[in-house]
C-alpha atoms as a PDB file:
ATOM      1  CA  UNK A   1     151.484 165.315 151.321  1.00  0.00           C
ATOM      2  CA  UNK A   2     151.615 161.568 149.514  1.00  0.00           C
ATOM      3  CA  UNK A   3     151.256 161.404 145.776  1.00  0.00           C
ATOM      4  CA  UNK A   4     148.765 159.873 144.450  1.00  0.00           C
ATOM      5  CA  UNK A   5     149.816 156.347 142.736  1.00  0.00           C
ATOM      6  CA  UNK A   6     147.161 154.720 140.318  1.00  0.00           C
ATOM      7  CA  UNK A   7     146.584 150.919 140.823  1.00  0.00           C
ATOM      8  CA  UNK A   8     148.074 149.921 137.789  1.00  0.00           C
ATOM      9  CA  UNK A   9     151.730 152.046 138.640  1.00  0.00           C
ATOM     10  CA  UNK A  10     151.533 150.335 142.074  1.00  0.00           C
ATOM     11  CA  UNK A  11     150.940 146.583 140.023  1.00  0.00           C
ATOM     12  CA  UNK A  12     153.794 147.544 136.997  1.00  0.00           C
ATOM     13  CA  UNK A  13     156.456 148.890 140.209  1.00  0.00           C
ATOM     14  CA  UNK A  14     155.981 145.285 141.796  1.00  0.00           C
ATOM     15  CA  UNK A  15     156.081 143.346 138.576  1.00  0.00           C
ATOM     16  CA  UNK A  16     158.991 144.577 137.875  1.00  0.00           C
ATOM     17  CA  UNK A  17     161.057 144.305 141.322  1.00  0.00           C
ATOM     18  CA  UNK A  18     160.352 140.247 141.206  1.00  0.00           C
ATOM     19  CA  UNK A  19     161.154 140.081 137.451  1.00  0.00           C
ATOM     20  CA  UNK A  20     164.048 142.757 136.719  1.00  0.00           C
ATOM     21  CA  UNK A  21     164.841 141.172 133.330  1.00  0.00           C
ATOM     22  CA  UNK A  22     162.118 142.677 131.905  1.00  0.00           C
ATOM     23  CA  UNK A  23     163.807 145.943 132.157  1.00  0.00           C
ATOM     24  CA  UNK A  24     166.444 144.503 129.553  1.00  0.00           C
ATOM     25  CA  UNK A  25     163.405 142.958 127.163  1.00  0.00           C
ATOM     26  CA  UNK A  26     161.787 146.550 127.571  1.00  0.00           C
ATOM     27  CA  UNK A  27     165.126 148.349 126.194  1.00  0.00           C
ATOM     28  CA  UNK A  28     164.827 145.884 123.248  1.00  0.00           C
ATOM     29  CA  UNK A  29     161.636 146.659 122.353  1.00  0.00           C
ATOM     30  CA  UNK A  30     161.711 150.087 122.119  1.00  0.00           C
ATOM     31  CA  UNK A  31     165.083 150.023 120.023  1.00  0.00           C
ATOM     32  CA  UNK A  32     162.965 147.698 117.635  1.00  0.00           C
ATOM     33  CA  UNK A  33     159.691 150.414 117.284  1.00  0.00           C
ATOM     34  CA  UNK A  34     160.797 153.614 118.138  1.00  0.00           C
ATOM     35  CA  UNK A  35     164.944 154.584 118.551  1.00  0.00           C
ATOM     36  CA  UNK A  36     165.545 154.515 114.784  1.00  0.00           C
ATOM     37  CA  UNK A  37     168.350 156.666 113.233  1.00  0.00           C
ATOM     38  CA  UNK A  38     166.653 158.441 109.872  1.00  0.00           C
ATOM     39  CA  UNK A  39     168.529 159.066 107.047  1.00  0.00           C
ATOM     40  CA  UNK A  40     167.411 162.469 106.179  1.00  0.00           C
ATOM     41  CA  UNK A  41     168.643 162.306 102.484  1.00  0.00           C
ATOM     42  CA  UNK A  42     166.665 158.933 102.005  1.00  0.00           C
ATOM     43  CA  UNK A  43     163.595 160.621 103.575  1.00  0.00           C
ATOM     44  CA  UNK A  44     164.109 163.479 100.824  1.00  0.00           C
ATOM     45  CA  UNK A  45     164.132 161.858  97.733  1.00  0.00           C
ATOM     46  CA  UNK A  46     161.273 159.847  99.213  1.00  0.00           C
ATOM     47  CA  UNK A  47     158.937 162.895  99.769  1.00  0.00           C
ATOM     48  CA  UNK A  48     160.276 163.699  96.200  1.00  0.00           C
ATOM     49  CA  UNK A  49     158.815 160.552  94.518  1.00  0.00           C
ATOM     50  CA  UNK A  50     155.571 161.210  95.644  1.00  0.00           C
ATOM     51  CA  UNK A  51     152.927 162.108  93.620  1.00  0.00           C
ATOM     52  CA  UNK A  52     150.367 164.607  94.360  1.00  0.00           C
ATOM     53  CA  UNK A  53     146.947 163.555  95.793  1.00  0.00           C
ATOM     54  CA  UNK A  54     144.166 164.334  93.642  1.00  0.00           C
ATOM     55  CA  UNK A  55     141.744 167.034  94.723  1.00  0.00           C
ATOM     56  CA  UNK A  56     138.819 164.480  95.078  1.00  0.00           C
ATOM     57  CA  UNK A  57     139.841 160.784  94.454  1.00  0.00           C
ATOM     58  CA  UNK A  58     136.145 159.865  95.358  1.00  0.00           C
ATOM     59  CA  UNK A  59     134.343 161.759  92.287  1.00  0.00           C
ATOM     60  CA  UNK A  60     132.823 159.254  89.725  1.00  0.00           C
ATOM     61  CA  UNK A  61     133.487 161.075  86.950  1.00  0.00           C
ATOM     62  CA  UNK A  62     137.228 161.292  87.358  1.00  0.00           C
ATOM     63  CA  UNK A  63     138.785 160.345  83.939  1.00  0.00           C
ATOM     64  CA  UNK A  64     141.837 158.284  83.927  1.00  0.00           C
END
């Protein structure tokens, strides 16, 4: 039984056997947006800082 392969995996599989220094660029890119280390200690005293959201910031007669 074949598996079914969409149009666009069959276009992306061919695009990138003739240009195999995209897999390189790719890497890159997600290191920029998504493999980020977190300091956890930063992220604390972040959430910390915060002030509450008011119950209804919309209501016109909210006194500041």
């Amino acid at each position: 039984m074949a598996l079914y392969e969409s149009d666009h995996t069959k276009f992306m599989r061919e695009m990138m056997s003739q240009n195999p220094e995209w897999a390189e660029d790719q890497r890159v890119g997600r290191a920029i947006w998504w493999d980020k280390k977190i300091n956890l200690d930063e992220q604390g005293k972040f959430r910390q800082a915060q002030e509450p959201n008011k119950s209804y910031p919309y209501d016109v007669n909210f006194d500041f």
